[in-house]
C-alpha atoms as a PDB file:
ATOM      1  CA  UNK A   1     109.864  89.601  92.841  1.00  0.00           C
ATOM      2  CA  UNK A   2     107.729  86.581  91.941  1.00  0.00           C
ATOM      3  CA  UNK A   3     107.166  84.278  95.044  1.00  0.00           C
ATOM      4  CA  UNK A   4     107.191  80.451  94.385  1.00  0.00           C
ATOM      5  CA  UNK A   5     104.207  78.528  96.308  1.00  0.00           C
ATOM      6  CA  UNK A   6     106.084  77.148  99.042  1.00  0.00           C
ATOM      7  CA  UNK A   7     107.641  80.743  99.477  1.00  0.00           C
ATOM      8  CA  UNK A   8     104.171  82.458  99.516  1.00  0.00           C
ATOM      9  CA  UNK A   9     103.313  79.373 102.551  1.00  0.00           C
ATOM     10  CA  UNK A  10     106.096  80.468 104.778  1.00  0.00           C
ATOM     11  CA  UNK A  11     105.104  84.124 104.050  1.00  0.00           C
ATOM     12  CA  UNK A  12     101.453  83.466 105.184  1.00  0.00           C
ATOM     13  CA  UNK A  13     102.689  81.606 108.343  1.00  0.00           C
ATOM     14  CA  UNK A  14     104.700  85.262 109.053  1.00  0.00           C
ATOM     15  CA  UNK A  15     101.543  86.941 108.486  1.00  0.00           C
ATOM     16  CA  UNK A  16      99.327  84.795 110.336  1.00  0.00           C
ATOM     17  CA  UNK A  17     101.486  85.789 113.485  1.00  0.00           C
ATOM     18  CA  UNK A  18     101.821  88.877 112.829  1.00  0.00           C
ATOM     19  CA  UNK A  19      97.892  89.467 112.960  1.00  0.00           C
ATOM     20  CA  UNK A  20      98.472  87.830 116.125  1.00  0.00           C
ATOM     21  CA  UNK A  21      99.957  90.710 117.644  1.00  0.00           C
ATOM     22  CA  UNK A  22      97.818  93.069 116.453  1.00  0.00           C
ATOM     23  CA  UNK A  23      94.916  90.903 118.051  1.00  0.00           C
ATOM     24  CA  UNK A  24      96.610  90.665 121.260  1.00  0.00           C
ATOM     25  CA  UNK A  25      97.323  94.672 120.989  1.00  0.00           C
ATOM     26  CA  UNK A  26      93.467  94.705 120.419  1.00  0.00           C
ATOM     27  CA  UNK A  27      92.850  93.735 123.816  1.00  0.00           C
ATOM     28  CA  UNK A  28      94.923  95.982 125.749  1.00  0.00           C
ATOM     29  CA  UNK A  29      93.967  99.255 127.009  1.00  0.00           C
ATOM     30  CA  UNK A  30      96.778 101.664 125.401  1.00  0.00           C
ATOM     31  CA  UNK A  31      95.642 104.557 127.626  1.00  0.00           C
ATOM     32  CA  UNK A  32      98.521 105.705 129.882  1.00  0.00           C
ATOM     33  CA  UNK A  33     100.758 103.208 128.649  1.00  0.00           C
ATOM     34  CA  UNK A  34     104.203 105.117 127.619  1.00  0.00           C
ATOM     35  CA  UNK A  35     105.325 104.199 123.482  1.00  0.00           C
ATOM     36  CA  UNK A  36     108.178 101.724 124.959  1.00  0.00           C
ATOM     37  CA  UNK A  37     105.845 100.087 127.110  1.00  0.00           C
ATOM     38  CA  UNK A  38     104.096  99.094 124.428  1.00  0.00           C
ATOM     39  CA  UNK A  39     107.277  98.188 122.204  1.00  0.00           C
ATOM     40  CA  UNK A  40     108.507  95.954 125.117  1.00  0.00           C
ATOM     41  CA  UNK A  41     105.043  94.125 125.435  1.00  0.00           C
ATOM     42  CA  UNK A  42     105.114  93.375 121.855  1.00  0.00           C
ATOM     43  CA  UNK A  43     108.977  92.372 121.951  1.00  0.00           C
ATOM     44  CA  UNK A  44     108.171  89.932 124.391  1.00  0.00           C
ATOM     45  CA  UNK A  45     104.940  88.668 122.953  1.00  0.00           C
ATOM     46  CA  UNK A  46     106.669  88.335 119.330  1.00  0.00           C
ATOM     47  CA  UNK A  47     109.975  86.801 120.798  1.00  0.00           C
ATOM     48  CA  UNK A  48     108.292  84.442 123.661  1.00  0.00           C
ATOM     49  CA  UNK A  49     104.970  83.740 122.378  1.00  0.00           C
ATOM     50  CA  UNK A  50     104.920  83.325 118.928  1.00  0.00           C
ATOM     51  CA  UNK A  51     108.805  82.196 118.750  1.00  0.00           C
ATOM     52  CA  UNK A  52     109.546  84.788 116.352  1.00  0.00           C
ATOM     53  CA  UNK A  53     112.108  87.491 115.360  1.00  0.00           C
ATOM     54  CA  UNK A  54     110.827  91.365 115.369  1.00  0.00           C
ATOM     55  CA  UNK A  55     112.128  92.107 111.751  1.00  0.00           C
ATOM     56  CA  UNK A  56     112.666  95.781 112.873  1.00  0.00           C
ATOM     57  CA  UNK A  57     115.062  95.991 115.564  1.00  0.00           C
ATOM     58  CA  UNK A  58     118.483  96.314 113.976  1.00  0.00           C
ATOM     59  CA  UNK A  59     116.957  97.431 110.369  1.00  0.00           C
ATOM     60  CA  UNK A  60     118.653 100.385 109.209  1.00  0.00           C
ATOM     61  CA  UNK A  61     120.115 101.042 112.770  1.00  0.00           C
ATOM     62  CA  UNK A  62     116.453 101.538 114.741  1.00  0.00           C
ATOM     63  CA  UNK A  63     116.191 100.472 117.841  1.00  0.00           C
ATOM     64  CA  UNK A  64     113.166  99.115 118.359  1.00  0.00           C
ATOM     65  CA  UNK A  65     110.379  96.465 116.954  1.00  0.00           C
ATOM     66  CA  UNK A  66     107.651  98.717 116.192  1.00  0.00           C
ATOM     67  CA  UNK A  67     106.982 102.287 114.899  1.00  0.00           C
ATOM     68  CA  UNK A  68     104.411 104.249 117.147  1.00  0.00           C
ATOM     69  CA  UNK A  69     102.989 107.384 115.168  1.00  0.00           C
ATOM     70  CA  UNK A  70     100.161 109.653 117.845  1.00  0.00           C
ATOM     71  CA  UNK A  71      98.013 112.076 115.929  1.00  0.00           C
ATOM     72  CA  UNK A  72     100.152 114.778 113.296  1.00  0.00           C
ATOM     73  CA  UNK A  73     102.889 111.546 113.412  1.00  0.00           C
ATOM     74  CA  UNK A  74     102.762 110.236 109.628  1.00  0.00           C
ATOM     75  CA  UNK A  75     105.026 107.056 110.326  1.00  0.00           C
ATOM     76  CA  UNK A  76     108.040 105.923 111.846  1.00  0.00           C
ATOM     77  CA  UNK A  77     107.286 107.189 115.258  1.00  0.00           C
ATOM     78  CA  UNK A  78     110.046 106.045 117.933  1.00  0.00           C
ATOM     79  CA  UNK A  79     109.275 104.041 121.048  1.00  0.00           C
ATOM     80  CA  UNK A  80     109.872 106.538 124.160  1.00  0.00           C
ATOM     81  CA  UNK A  81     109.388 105.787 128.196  1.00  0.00           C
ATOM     82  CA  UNK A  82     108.317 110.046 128.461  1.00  0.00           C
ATOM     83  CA  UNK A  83     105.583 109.509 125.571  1.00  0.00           C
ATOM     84  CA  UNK A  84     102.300 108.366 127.019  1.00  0.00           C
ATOM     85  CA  UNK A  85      99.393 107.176 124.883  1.00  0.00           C
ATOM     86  CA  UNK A  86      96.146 109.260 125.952  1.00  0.00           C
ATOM     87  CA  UNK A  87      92.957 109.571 125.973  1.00  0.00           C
ATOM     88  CA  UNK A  88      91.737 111.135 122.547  1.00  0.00           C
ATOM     89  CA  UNK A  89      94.696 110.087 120.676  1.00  0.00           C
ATOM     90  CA  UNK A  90      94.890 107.855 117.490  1.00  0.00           C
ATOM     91  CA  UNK A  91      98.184 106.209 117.337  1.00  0.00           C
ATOM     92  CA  UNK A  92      99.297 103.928 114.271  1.00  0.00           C
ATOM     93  CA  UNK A  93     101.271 100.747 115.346  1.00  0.00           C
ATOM     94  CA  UNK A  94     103.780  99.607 112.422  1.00  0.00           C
ATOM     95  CA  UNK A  95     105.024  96.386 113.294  1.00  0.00           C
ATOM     96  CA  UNK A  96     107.452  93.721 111.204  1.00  0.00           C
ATOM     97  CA  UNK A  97     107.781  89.781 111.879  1.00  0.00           C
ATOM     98  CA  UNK A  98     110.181  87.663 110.589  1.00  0.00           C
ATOM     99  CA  UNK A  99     110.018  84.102 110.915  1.00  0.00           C
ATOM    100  CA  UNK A 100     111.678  81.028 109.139  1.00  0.00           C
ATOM    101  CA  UNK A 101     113.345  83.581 106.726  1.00  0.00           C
ATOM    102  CA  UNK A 102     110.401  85.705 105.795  1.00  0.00           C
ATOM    103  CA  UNK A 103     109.008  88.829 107.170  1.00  0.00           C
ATOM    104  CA  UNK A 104     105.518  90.550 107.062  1.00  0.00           C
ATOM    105  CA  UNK A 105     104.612  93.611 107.788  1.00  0.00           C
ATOM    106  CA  UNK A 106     101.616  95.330 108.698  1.00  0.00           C
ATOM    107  CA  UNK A 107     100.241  98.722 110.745  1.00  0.00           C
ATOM    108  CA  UNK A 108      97.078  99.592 112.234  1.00  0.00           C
ATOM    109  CA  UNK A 109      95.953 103.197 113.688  1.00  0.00           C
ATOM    110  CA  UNK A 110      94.383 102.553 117.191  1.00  0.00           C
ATOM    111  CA  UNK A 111      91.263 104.796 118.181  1.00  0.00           C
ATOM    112  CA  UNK A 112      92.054 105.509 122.300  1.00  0.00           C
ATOM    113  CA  UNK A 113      89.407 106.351 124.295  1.00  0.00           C
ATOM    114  CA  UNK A 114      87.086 109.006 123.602  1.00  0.00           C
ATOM    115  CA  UNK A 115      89.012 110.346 121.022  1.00  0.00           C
ATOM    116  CA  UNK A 116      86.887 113.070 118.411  1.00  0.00           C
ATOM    117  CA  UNK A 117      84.540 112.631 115.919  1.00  0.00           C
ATOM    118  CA  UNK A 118      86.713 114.248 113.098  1.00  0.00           C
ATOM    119  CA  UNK A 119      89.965 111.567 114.256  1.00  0.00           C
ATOM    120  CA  UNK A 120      87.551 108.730 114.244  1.00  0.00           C
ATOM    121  CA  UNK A 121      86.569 109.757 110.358  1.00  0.00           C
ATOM    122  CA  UNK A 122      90.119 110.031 109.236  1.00  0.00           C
ATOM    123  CA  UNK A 123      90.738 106.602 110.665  1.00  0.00           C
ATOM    124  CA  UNK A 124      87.880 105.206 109.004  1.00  0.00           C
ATOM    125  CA  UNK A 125      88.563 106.193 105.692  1.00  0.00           C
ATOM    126  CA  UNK A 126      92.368 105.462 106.283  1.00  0.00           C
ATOM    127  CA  UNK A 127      91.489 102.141 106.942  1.00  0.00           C
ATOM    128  CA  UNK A 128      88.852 101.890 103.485  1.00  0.00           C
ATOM    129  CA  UNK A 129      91.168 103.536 101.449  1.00  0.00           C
ATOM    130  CA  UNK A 130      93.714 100.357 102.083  1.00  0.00           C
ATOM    131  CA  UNK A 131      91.053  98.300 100.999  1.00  0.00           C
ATOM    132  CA  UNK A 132      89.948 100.201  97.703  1.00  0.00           C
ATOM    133  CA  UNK A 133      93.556  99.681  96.938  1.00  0.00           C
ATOM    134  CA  UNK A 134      93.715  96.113  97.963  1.00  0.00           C
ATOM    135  CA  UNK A 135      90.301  95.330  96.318  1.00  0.00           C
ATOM    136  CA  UNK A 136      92.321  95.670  92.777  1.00  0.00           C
ATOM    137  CA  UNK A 137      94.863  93.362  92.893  1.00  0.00           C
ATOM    138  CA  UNK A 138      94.769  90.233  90.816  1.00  0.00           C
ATOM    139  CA  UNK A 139      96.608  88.902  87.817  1.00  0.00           C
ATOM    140  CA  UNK A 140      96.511  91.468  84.789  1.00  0.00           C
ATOM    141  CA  UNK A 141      95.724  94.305  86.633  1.00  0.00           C
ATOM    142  CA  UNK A 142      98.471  97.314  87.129  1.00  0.00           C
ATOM    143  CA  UNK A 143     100.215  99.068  90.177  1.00  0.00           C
ATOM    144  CA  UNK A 144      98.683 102.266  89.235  1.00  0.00           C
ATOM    145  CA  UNK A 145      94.965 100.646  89.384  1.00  0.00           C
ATOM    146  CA  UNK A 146      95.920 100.232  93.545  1.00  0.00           C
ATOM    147  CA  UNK A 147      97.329 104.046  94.052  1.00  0.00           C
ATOM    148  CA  UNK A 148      94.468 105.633  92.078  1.00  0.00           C
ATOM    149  CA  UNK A 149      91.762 103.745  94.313  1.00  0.00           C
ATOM    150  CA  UNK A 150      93.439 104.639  97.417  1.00  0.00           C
ATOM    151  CA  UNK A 151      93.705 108.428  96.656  1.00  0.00           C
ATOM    152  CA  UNK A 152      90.121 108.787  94.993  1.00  0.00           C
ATOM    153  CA  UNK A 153      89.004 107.389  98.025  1.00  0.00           C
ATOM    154  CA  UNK A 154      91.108 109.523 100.203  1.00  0.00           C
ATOM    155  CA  UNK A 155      90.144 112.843  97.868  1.00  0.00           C
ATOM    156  CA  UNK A 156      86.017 111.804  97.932  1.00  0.00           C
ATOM    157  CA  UNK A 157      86.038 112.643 101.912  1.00  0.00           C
ATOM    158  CA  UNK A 158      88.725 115.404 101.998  1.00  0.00           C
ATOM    159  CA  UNK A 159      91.668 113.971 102.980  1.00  0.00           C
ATOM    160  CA  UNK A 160      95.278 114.007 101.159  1.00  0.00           C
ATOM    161  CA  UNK A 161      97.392 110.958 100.308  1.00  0.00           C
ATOM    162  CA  UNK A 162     100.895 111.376 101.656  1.00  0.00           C
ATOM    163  CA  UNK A 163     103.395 111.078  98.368  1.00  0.00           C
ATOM    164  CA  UNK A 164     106.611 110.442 100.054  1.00  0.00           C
ATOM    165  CA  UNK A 165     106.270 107.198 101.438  1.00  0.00           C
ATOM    166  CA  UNK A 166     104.399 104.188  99.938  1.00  0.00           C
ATOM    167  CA  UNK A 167     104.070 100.526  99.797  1.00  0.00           C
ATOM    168  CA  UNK A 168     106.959  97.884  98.925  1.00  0.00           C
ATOM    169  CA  UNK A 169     107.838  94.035  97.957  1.00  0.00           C
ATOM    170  CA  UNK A 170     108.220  92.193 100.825  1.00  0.00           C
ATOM    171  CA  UNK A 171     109.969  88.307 101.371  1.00  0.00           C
ATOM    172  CA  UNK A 172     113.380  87.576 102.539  1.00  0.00           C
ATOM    173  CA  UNK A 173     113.788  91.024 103.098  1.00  0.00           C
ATOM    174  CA  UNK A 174     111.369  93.587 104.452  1.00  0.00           C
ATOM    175  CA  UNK A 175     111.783  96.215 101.399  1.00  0.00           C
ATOM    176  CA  UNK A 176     111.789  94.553  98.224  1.00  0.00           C
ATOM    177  CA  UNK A 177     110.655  96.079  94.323  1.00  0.00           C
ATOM    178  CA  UNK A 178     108.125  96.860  93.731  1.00  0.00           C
ATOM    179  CA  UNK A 179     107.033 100.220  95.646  1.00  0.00           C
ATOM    180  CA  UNK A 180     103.643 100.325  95.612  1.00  0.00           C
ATOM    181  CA  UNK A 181     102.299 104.224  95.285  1.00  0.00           C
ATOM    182  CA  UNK A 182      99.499 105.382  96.820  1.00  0.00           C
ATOM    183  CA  UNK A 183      98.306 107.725  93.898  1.00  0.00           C
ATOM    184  CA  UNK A 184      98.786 106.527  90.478  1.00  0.00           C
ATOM    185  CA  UNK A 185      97.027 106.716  87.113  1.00  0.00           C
ATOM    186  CA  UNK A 186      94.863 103.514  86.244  1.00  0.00           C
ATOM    187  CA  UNK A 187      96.534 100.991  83.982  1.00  0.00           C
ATOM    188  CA  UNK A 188     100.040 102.470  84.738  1.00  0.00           C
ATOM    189  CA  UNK A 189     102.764 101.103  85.970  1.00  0.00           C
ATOM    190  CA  UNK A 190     103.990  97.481  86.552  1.00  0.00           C
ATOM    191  CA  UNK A 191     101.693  94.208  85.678  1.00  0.00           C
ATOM    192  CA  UNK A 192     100.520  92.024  88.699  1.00  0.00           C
ATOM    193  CA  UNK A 193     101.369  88.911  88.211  1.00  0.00           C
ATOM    194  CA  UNK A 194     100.364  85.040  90.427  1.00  0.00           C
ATOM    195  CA  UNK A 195     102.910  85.069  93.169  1.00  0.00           C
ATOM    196  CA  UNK A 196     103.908  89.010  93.691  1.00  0.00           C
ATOM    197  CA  UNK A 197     103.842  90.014  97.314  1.00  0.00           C
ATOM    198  CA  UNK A 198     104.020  93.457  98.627  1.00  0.00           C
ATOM    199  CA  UNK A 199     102.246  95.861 100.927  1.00  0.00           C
ATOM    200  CA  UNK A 200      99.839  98.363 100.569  1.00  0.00           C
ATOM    201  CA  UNK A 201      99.832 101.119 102.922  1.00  0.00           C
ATOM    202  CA  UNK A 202      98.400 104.505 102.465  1.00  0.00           C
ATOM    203  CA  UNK A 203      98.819 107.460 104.969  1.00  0.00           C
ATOM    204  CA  UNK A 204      95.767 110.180 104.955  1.00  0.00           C
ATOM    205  CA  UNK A 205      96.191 113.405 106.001  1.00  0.00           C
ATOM    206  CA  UNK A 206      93.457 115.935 107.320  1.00  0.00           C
ATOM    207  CA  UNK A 207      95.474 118.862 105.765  1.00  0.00           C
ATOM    208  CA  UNK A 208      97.988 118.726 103.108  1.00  0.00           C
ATOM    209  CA  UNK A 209     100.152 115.955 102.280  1.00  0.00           C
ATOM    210  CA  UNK A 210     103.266 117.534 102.652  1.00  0.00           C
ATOM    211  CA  UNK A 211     105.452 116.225 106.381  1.00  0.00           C
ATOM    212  CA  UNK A 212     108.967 116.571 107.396  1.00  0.00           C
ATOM    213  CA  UNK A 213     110.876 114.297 109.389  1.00  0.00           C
ATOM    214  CA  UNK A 214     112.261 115.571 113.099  1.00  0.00           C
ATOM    215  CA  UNK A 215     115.724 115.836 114.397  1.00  0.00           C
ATOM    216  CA  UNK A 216     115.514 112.596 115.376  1.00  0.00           C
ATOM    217  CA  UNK A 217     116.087 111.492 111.647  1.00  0.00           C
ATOM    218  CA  UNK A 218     113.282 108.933 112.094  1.00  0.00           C
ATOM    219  CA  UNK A 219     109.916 110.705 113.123  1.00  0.00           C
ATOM    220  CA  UNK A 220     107.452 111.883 109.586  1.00  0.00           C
ATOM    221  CA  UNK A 221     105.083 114.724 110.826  1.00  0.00           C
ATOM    222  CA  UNK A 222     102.980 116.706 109.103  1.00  0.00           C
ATOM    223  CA  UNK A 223     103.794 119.896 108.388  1.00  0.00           C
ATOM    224  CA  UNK A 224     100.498 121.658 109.603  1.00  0.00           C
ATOM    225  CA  UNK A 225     100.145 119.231 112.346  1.00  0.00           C
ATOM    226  CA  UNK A 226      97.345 118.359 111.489  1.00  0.00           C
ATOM    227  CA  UNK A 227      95.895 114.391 112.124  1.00  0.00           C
ATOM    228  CA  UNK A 228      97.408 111.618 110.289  1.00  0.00           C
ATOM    229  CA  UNK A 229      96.071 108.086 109.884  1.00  0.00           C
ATOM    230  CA  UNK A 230      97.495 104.761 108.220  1.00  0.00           C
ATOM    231  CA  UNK A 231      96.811 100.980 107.813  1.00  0.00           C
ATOM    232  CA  UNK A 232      98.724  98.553 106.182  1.00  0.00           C
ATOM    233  CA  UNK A 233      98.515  94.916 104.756  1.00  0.00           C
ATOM    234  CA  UNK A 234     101.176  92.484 103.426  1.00  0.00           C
ATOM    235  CA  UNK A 235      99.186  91.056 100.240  1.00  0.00           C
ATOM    236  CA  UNK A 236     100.047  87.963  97.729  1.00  0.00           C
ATOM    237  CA  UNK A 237      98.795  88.050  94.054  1.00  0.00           C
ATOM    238  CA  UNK A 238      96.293  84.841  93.374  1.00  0.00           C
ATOM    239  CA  UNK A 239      95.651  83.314  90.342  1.00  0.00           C
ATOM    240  CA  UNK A 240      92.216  84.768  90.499  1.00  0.00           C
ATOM    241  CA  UNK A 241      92.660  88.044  93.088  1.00  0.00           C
ATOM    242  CA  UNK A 242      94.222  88.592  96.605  1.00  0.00           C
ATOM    243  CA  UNK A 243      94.993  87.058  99.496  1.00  0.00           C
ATOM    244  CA  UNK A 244      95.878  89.061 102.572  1.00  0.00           C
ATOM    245  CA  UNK A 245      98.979  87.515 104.688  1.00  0.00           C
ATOM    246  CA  UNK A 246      98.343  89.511 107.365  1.00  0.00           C
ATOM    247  CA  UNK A 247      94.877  89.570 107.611  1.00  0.00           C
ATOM    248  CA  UNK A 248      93.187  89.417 111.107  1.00  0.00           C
ATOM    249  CA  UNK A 249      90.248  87.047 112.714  1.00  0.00           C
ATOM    250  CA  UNK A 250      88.175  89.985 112.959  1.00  0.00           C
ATOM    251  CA  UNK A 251      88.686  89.556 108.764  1.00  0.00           C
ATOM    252  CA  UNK A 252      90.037  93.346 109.189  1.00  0.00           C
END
């Protein structure tokens, strides 16, 4: 669970690519792109420009290198050709990156277009909620500090914390211990200690938390349909704090 120094090195060199691709997806104009397009651009960006393996594809039998979640989607959305991004949808992009042994993993919900003023909220305090919880990791501190920042965040503007999915430990493999909850009780659960790395990940609802996964066995809804919204960070315990692996140049 513990990463040794030269372990938590190779792990930032993951991470630094992987916030590559999210600053390449940056660019693009997702509008009228289908879900596989955009799995296929990042396959080939991951693959050919960075040299890289997409830590997804083959996991647990799926398919593809990335998760694509539009609007009521919680998480593991599935790449399709018939599913086109529009205009007015948020869409979360979950994507893994292995390289010289180690993986990191990360997600970000895009804004598209002109999409309304009650999405772009959710998305905004998706976003701060991940950094409430990643604002109290350091040495000393506990597991539960993280979930209870993330879902007093999440409760302060209205919005519910999805229970049944939550972070992980992340290194050789992409799910390690611990899991990192997104609701918790402060000064519960496991100590943080120098060299842990995990992800933090929290998924906001505009309804209720409760979702139920498709026929498909892979795609998390929510049960009213109503909007959903995560962002995620792979994140290394410091002697003194944090240090994001997968942080961006944007510093997001």
């Amino acid at each position: 669970m513990v990463k040794t120094s030269d372990e938590i090195a190779l792990m930032r060199t993951s991470g630094r690519l992987l916030a590559q691709v999210f600053e390449m997806l940056d660019t693009q104009e997702l509008a009228g792109m289908s879900t596989m397009a955009v799995n296929d651009m990042v396959e080939r960006f991951i693959t050919v420009d960075l040299a890289a393996r997409p830590a997804s594809k083959g996991q647990y039998g799926f398919k593809y290198v990335l998760n694509c979640s539009i609007n009521h989607v919680v998480c593991h959305g599935v790449p399709d050709a018939a599913e086109i991004i529009r205009d007015g949808d948020i869409i979360n992009l979950d994507i893994t990156l292995e390289k010289n042994g180690f993986i990191a993993d990360s997600s970000k919900t895009y804004i598209v277009g002109n999409a309304p003023a009650a999405a772009r909220r959710l998305v905004r305090v998706a976003q701060e909620a991940m950094w409430k919880g990643i604002g109290q990791v350091r040495p000393g501190a506990h597991l539960g500090d993280i979930g209870f920042a993330i879902e007093r965040h999440a409760k302060k503007h209205g919005y519910a914390v999805v229970r049944d999915y939550c972070g992980h430990g992340i290194g050789r493999a992409m799910h390690e211990e611990p899991q990192v909850l997104n609701h918790g009780r402060p000064g519960s659960g496991m100590k943080l200690r120098e060299g842990m790395v995990f992800t933090i990940e929290p998924m906001l609802n505009q309804g209720t938390r409760l979702v139920a996964t498709e026929a498909d066995g892979w795609t998390v809804v929510t049960r009213d349909r109503k909007l959903s919204a995560q962002f995620e960070h792979t994140v290394a315990v410091t002697a003194d704090g944090v240090e994001v692996l997968t942080l961006r140049s944007d510093g997001r």
